[in-house]
N, C-alpha and C. Protein backbone atom coordinates (compact mmCIF):
# COMPACT_ATOMS: atom_id res chain seq x y z
N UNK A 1 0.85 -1.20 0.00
CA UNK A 1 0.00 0.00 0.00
C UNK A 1 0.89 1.24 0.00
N UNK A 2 1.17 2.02 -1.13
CA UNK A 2 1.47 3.23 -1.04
C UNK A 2 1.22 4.20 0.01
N UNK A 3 1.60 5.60 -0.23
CA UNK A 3 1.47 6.26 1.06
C UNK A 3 0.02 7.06 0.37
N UNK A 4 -0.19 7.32 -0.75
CA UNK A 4 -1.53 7.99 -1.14
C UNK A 4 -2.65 7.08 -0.34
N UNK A 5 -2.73 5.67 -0.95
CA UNK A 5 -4.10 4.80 -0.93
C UNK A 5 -3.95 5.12 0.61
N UNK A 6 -2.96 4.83 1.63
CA UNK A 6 -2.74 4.54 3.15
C UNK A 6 -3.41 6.15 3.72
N UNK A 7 -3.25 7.22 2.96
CA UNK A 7 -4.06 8.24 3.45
C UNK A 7 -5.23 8.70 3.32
N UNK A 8 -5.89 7.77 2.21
CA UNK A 8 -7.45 7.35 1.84
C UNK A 8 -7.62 7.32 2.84
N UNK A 9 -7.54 5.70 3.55
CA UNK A 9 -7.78 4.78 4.07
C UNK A 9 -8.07 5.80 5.72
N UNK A 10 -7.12 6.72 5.78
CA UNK A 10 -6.89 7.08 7.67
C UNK A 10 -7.55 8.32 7.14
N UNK A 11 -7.66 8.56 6.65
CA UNK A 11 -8.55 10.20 6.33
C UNK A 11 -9.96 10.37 7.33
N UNK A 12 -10.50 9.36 8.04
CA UNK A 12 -11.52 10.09 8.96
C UNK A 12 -11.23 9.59 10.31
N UNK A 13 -9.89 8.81 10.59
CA UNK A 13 -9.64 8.43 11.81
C UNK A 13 -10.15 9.56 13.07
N UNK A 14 -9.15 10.97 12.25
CA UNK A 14 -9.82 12.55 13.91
C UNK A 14 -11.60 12.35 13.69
N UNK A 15 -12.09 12.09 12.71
CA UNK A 15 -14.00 12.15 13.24
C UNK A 15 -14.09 11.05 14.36
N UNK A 16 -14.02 9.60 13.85
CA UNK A 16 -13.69 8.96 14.69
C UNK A 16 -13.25 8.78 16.14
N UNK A 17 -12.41 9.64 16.05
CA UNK A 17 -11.96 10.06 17.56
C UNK A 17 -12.59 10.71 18.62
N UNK A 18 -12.89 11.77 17.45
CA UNK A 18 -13.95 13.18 18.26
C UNK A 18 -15.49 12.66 18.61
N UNK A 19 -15.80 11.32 17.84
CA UNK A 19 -17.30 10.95 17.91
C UNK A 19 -16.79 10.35 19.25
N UNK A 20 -15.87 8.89 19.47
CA UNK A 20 -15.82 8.42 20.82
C UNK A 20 -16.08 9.39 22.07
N UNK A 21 -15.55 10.76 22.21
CA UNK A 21 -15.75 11.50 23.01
C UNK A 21 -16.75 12.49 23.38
N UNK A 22 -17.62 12.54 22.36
CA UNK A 22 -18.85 13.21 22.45
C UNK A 22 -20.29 12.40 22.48
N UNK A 23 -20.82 13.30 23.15
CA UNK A 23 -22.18 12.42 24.41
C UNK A 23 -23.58 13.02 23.47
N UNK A 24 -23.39 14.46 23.19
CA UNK A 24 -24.55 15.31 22.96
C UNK A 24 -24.97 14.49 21.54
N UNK A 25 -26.59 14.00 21.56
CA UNK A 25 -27.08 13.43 20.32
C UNK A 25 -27.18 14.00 19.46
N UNK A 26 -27.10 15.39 19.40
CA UNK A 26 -26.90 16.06 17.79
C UNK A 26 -26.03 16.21 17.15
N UNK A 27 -24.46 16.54 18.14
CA UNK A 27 -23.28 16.46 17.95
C UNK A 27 -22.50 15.31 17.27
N UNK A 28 -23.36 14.37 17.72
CA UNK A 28 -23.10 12.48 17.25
C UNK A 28 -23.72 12.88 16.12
N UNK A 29 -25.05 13.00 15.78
CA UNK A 29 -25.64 13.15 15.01
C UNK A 29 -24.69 14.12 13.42
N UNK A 30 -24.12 14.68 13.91
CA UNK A 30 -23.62 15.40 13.22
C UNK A 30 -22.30 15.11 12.34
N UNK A 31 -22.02 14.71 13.61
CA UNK A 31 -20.45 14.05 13.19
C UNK A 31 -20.68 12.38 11.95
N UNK A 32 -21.91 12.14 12.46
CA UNK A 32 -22.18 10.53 11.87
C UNK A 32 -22.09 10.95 10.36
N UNK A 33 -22.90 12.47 10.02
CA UNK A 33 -23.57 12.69 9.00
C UNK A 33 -22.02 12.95 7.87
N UNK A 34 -21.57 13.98 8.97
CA UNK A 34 -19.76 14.05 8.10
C UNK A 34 -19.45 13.20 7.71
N UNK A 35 -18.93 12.00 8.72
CA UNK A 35 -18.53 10.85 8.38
C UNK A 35 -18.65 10.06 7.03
N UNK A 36 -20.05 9.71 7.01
CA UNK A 36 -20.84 9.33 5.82
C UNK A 36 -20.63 10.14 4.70
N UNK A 37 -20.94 11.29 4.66
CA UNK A 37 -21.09 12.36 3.43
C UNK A 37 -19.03 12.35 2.71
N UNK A 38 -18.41 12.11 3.79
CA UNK A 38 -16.87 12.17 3.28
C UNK A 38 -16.81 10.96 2.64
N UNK A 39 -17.08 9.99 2.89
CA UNK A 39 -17.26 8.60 2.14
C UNK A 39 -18.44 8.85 0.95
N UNK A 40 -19.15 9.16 0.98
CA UNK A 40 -20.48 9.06 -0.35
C UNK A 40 -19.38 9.81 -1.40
N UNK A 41 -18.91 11.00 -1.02
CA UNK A 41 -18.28 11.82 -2.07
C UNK A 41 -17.38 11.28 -2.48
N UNK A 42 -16.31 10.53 -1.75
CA UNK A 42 -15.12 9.81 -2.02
C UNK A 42 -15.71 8.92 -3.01
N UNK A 43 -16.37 7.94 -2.33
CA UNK A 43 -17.67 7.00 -3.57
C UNK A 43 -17.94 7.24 -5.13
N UNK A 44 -18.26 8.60 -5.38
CA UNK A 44 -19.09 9.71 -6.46
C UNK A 44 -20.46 9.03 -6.07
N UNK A 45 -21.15 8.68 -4.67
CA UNK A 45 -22.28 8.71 -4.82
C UNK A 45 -23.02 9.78 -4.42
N UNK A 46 -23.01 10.61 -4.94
CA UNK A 46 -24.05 12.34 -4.95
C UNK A 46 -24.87 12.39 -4.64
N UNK A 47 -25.99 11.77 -5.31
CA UNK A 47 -27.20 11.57 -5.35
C UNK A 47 -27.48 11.28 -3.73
N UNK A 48 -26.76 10.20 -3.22
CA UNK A 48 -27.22 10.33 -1.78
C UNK A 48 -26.79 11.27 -0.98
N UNK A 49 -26.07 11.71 -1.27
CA UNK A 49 -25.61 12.99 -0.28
C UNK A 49 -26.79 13.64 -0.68
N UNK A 50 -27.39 14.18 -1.85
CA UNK A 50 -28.44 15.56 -2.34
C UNK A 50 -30.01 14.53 -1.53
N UNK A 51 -30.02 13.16 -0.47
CA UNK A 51 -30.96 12.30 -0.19
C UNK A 51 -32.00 13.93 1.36
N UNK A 52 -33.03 13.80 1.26
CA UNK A 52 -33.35 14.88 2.23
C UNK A 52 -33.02 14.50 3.97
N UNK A 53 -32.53 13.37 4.09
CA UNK A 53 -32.13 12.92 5.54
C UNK A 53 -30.43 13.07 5.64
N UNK A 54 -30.14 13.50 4.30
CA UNK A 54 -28.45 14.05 4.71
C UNK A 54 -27.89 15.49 4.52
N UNK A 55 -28.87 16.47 3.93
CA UNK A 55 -28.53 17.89 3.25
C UNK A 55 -30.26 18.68 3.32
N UNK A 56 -29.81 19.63 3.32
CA UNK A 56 -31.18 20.63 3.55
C UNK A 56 -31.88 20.62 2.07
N UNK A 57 -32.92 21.61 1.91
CA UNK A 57 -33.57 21.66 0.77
C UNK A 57 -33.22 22.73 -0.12
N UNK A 58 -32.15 23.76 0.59
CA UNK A 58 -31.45 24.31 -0.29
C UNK A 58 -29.89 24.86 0.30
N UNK A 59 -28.86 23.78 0.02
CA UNK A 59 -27.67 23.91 0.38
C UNK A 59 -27.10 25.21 -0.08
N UNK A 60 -25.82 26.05 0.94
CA UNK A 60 -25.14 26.99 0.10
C UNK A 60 -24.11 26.48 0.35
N UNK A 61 -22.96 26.26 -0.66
CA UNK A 61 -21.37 25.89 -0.72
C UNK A 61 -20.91 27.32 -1.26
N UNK A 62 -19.67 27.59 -0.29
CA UNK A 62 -19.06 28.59 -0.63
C UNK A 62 -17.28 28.37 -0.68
N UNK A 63 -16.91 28.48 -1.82
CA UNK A 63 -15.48 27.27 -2.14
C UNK A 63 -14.78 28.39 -2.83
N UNK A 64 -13.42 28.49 -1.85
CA UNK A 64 -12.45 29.50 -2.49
C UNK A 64 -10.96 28.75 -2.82
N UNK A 65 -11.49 27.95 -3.78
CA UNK A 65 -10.26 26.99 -4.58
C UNK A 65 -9.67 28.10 -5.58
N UNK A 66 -8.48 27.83 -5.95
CA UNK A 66 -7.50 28.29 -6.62
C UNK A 66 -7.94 29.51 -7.52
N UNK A 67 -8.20 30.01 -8.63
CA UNK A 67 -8.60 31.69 -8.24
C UNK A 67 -9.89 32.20 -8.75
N UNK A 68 -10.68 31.44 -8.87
CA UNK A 68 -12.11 31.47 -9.17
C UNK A 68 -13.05 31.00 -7.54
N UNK A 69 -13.31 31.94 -6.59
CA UNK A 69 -14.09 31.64 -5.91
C UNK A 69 -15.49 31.58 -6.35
N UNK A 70 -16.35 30.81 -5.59
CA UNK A 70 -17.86 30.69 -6.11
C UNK A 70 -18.44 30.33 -4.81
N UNK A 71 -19.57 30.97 -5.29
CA UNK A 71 -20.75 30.77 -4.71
C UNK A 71 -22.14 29.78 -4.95
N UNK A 72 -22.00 28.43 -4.52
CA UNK A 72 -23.11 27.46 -5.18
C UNK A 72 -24.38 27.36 -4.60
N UNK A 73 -25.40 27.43 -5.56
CA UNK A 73 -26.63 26.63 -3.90
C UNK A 73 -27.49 26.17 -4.73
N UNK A 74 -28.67 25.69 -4.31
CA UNK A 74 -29.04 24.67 -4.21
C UNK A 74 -28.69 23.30 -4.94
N UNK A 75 -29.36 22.18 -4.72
CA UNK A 75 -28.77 20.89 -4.84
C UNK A 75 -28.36 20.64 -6.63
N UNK A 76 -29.24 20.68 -6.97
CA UNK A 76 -28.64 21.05 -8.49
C UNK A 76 -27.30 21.68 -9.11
N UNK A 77 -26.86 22.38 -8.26
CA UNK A 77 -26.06 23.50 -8.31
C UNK A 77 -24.44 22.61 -8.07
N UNK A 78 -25.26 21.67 -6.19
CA UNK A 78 -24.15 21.06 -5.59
C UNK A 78 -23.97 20.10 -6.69
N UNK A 79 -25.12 19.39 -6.79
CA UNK A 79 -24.69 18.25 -7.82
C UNK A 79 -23.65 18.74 -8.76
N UNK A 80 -24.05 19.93 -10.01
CA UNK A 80 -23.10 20.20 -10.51
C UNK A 80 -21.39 20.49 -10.48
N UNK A 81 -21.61 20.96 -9.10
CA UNK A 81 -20.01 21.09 -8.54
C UNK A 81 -19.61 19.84 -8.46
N UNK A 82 -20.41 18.80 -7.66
CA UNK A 82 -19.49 17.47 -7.71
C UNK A 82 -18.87 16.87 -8.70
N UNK A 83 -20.40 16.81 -9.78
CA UNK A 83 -19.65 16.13 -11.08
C UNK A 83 -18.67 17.29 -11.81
N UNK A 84 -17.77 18.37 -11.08
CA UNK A 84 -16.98 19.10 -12.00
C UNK A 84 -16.07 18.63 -11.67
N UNK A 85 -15.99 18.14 -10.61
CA UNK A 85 -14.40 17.81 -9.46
C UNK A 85 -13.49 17.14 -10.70
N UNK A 86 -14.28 15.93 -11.86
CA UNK A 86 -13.88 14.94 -12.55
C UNK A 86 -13.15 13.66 -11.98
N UNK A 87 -12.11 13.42 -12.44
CA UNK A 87 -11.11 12.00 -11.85
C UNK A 87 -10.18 12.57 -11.21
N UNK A 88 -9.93 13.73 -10.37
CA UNK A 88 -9.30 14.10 -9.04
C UNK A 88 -9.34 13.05 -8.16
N UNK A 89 -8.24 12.90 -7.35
CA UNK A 89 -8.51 12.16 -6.06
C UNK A 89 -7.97 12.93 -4.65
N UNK A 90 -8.95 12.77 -4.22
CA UNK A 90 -8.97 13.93 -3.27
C UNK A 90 -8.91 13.17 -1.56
N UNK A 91 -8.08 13.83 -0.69
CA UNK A 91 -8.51 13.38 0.66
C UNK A 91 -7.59 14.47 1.25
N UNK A 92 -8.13 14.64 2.88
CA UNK A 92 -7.32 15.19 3.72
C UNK A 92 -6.95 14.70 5.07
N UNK A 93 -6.31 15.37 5.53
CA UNK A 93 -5.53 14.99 6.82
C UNK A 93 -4.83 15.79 7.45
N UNK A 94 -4.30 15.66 8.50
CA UNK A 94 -4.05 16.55 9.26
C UNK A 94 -5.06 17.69 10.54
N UNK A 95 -6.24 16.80 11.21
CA UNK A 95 -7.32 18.07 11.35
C UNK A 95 -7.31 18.43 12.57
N UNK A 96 -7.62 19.41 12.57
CA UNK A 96 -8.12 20.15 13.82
C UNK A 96 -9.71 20.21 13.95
N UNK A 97 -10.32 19.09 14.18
CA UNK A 97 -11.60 19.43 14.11
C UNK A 97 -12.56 19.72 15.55
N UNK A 98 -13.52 20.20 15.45
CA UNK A 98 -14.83 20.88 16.53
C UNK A 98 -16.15 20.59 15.96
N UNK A 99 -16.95 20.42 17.01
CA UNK A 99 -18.51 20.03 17.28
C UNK A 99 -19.13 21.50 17.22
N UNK A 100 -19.99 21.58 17.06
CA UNK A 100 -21.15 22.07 17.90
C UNK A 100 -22.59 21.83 17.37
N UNK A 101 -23.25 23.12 18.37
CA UNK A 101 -24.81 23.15 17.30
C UNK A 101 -25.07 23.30 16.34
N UNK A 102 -24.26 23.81 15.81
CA UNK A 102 -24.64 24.72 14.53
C UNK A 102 -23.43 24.09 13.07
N UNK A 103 -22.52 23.16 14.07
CA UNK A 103 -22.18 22.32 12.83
C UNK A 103 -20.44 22.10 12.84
N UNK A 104 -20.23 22.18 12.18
CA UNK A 104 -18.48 21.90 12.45
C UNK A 104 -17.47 22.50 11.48
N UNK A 105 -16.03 22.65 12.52
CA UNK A 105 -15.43 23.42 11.76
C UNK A 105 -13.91 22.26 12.27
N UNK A 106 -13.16 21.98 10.72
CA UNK A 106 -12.21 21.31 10.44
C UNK A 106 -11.03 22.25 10.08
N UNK A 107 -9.96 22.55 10.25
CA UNK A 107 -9.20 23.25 10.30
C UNK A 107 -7.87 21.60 9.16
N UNK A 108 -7.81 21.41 8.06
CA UNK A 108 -7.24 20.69 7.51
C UNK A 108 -6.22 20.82 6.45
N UNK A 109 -5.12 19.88 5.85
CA UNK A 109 -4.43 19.64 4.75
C UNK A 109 -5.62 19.23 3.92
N UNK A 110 -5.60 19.93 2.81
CA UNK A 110 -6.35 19.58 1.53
C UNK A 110 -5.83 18.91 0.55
N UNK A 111 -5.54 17.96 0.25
CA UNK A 111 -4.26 17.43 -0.45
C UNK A 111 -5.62 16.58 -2.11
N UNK A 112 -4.89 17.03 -3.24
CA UNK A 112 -5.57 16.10 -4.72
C UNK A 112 -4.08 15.95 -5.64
N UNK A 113 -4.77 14.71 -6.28
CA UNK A 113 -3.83 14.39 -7.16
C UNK A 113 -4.55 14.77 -8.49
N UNK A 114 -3.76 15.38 -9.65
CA UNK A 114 -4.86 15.63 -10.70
C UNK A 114 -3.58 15.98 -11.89
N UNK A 115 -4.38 15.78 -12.90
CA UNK A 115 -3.64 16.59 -14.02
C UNK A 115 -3.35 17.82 -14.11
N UNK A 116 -1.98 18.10 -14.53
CA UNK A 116 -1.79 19.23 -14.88
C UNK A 116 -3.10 20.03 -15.78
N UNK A 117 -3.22 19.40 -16.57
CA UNK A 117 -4.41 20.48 -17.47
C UNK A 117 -5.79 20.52 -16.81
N UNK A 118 -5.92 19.88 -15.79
CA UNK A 118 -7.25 20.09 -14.99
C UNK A 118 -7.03 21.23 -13.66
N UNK A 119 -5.74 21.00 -13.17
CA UNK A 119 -5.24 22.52 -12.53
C UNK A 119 -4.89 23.98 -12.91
N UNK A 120 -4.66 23.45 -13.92
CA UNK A 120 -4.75 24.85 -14.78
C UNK A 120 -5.94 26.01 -15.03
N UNK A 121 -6.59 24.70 -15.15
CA UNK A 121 -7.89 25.14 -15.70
C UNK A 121 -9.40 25.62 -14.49
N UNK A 122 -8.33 25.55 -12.72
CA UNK A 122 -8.71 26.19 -11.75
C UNK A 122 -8.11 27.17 -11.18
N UNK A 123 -7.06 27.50 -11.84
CA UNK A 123 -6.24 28.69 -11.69
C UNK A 123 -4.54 27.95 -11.14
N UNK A 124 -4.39 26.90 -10.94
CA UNK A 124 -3.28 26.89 -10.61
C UNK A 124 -2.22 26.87 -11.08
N UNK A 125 -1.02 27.26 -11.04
CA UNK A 125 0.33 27.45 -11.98
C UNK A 125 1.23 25.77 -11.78
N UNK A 126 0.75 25.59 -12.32
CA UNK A 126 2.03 24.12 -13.04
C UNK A 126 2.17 23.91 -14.00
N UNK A 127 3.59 23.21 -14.21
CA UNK A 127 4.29 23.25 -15.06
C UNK A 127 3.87 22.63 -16.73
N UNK A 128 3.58 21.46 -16.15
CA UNK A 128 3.09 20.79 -17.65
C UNK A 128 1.62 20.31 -17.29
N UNK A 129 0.86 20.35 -18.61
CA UNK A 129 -0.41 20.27 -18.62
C UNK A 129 -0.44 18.65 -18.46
N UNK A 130 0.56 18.09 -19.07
CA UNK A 130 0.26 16.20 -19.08
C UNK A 130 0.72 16.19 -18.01
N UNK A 131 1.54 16.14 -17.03
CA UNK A 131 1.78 16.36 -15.56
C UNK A 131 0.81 15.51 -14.46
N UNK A 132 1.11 14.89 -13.84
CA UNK A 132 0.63 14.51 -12.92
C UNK A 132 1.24 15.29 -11.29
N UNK A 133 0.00 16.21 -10.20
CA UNK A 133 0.51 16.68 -9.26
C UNK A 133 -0.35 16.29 -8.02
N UNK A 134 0.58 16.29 -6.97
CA UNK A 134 0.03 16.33 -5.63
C UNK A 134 0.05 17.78 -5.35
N UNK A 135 -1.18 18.58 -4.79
CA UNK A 135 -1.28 19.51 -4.26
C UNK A 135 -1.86 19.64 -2.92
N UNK A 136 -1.24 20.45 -2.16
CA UNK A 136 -1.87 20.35 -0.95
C UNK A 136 -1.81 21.63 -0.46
N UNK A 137 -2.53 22.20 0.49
CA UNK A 137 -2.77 23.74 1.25
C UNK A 137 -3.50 23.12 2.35
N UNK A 138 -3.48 24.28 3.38
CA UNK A 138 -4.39 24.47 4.71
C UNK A 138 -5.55 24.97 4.25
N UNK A 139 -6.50 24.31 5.14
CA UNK A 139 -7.77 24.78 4.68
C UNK A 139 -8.67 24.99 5.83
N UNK A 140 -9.79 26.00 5.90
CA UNK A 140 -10.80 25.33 6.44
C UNK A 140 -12.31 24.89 6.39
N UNK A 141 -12.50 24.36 6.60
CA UNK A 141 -13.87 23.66 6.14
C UNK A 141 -15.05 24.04 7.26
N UNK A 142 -16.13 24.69 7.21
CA UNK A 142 -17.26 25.28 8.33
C UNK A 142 -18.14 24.77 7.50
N UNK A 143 -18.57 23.58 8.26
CA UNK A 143 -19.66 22.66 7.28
C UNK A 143 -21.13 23.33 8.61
N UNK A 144 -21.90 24.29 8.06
CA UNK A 144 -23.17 24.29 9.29
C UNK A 144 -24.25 23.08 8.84
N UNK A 145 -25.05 23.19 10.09
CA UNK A 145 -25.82 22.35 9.98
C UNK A 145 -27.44 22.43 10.68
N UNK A 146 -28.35 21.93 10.39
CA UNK A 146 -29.66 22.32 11.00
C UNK A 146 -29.86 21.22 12.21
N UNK A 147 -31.09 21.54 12.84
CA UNK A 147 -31.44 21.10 14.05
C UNK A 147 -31.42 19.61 13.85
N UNK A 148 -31.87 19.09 12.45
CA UNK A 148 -32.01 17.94 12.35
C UNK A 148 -30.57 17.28 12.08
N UNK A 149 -29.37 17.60 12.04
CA UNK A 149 -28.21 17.45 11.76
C UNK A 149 -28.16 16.82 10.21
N UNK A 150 -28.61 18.25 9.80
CA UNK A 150 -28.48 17.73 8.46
C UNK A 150 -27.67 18.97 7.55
N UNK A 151 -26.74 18.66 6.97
CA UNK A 151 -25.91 19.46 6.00
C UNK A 151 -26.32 20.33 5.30
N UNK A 152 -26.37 22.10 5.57
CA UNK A 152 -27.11 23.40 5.32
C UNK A 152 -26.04 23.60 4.04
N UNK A 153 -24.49 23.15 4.20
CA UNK A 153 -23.61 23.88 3.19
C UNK A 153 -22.35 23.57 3.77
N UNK A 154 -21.68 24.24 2.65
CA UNK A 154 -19.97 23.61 2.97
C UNK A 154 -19.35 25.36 2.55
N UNK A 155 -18.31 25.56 3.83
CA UNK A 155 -17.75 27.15 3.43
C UNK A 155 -16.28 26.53 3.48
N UNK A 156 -15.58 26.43 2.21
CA UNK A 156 -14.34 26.15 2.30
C UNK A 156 -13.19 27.10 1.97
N UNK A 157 -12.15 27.57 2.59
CA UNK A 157 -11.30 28.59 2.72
C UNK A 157 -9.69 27.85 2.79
N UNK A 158 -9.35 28.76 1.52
CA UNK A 158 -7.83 28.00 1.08
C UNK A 158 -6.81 29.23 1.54
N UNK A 159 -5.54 28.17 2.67
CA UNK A 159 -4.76 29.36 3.03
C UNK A 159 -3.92 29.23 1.84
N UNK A 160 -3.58 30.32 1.28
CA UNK A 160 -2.97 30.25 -0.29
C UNK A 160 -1.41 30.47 -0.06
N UNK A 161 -0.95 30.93 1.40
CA UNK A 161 0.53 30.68 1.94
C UNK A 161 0.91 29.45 2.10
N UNK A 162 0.05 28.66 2.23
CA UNK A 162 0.46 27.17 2.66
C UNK A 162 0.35 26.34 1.05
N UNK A 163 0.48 26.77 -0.11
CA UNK A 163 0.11 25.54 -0.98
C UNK A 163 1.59 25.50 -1.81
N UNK A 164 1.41 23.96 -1.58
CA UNK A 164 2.28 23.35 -1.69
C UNK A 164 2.03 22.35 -3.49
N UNK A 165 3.20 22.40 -4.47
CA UNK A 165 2.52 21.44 -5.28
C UNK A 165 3.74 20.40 -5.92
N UNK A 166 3.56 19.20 -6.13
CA UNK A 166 5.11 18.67 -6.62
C UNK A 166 4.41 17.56 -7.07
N UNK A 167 5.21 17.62 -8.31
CA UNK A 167 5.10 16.39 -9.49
C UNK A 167 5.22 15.13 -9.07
N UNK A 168 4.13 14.00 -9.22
CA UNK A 168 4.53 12.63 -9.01
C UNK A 168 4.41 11.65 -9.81
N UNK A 169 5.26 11.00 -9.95
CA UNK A 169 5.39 9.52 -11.00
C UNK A 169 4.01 9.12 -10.90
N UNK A 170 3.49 8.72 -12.44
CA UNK A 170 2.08 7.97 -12.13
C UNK A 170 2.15 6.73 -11.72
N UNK A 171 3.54 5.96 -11.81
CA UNK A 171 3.45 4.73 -10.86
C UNK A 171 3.30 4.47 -9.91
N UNK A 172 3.03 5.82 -9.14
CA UNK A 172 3.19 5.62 -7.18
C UNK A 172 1.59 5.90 -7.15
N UNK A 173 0.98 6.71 -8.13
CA UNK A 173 -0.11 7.49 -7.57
C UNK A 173 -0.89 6.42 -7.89
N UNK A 174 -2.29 6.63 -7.03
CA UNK A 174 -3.45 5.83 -6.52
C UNK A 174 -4.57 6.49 -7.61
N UNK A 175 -5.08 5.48 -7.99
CA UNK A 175 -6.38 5.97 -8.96
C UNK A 175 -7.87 6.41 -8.57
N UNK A 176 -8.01 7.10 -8.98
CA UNK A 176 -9.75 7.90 -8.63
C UNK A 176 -10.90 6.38 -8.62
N UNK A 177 -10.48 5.79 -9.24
CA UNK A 177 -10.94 3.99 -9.14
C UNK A 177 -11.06 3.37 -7.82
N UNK A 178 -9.52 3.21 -7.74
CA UNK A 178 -9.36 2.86 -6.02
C UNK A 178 -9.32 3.32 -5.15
N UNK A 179 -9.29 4.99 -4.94
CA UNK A 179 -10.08 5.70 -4.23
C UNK A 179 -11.74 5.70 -4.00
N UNK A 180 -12.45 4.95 -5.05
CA UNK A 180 -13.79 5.22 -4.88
C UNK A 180 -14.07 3.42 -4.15
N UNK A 181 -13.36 2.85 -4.37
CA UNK A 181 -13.27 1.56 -4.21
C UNK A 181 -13.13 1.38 -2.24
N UNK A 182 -12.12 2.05 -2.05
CA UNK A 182 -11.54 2.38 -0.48
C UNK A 182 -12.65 3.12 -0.05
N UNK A 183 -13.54 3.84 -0.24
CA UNK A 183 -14.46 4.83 0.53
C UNK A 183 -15.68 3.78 0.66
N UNK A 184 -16.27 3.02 -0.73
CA UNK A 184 -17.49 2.30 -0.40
C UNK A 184 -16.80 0.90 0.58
N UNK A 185 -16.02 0.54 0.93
CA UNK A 185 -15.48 -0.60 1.64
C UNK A 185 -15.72 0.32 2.93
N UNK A 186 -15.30 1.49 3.26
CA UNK A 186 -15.26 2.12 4.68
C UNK A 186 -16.71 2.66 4.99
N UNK A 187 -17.85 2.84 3.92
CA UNK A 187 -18.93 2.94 4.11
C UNK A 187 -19.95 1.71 4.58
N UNK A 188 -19.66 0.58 4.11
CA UNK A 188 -19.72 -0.75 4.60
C UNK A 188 -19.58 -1.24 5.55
N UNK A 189 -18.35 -0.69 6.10
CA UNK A 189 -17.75 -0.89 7.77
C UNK A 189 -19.01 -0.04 8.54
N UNK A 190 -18.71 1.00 8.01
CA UNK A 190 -19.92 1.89 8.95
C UNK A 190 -20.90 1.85 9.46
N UNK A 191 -21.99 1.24 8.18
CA UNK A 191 -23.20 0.29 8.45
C UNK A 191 -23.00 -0.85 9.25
N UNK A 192 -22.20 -1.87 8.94
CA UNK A 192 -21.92 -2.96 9.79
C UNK A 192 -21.70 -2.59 11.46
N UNK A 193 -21.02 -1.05 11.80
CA UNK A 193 -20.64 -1.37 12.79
C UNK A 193 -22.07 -0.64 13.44
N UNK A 194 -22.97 0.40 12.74
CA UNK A 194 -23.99 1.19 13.18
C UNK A 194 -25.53 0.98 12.84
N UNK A 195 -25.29 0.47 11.86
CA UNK A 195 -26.54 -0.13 11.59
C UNK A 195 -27.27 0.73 10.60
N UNK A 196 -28.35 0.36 10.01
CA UNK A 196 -28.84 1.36 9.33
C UNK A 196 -29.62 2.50 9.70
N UNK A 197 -29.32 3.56 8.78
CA UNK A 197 -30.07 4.95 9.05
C UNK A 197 -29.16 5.54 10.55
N UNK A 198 -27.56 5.43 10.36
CA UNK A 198 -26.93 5.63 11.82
C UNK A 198 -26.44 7.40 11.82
N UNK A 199 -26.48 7.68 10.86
CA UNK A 199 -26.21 9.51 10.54
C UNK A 199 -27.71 10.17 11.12
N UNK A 200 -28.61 9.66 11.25
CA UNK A 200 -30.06 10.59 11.14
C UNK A 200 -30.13 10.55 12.80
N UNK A 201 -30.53 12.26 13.12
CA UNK A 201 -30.64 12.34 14.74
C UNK A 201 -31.80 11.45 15.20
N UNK A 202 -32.03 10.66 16.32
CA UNK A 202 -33.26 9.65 16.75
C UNK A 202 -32.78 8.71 16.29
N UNK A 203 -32.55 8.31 15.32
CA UNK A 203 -33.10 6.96 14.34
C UNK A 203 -32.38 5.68 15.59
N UNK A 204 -31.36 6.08 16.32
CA UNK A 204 -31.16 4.79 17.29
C UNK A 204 -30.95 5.26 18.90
């Protein structure tokens, strides 16, 4: 196992952590819903994330990636952003994450592997368009959330001092394949260990 697939794989260990220690049922509730929603996306399953027991009825995402910030909302909108991401493979690590009522805030490494000509084409400066890069920056992520702990929007903020980008052999790198492959195996675990309907506040 490479060191990419191996950071798939540990990418929600801090939720994990932070859920063992928290009591408050919305907070669980909340954290369950992250959990899940970081795996569906990893997945490309969308559609359940845009499901009305995981996201509001009209999400706002506010995403200040490389030099086109935007403003998205409703689900249509999200959908569209997802399917723009393309065959990126995306995960993070490193977090500083927090609970509350109103939803959570991750303080993280944003790290994707992608083509040069697909970074380009978000503002970023590299070198060759056939290029294969790891990029990574600090970020933070203020995902709010409603009473029902359900996902209002995603406000993501790129520290643009921290980005980091360097060319990697495509023999080491991990495919958007087996990245989607690693997320539905850890979504599997999830159910197995929670049962069904384990993100929705009440349901256990």
């Amino acid at each position: 196992m490479n060191r990419f697939e191996q950071a798939v794989y540990d990418c929600m260990i801090p939720t994990a952590t932070l859920l063992e220690r928290t009591t408050n049922p919305l907070h669980r509730a909340i954290l369950l819903n992250f959990w899940r929603h970081v795996h569906l996306e990893g997945a490309g399953d969308y559609d359940t994330i845009l499901a009305p027991d995981m996201i509001v009825d009209h999400p706002v995402y506010r995403v200040s990636w490389g030099a086109n910030p935007a403003v998205i909302e409703g689900k249509a909108g999200v959908l569209a952003f997802y399917n723009s991401v393309g065959e990126a493979v995306l995960w993070h690590s490193d977090d500083r994450l927090a609970v509350n009522d109103w939803g959570i805030c991750d303080e993280i490494t944003f790290h994707q592997l992608a083509n040069g000509a697909d970074l380009r084409a978000i503002g970023y400066d590299v070198e060759k368009a056939d290029g294969l890069y790891h990029v990574s920056s600090r970020q933070a992520f203020i995902w709010p959330y409603d009473d029902q702990a359900r996902l209002a929007g995603e406000h993501l903020y790129e520290d643009k001092t921290s980005l980091k980008i360097e060319e990697v052999d495509r023999a080491e790198a991990i495919t958007p394949a087996r990245v989607r492959e690693i997320h539905r195996e850890r979504l599997a675990e999830l159910t197995a260990a929670r049962g069904d309907r384990y993100w929705v506040l009440g349901a256990r």
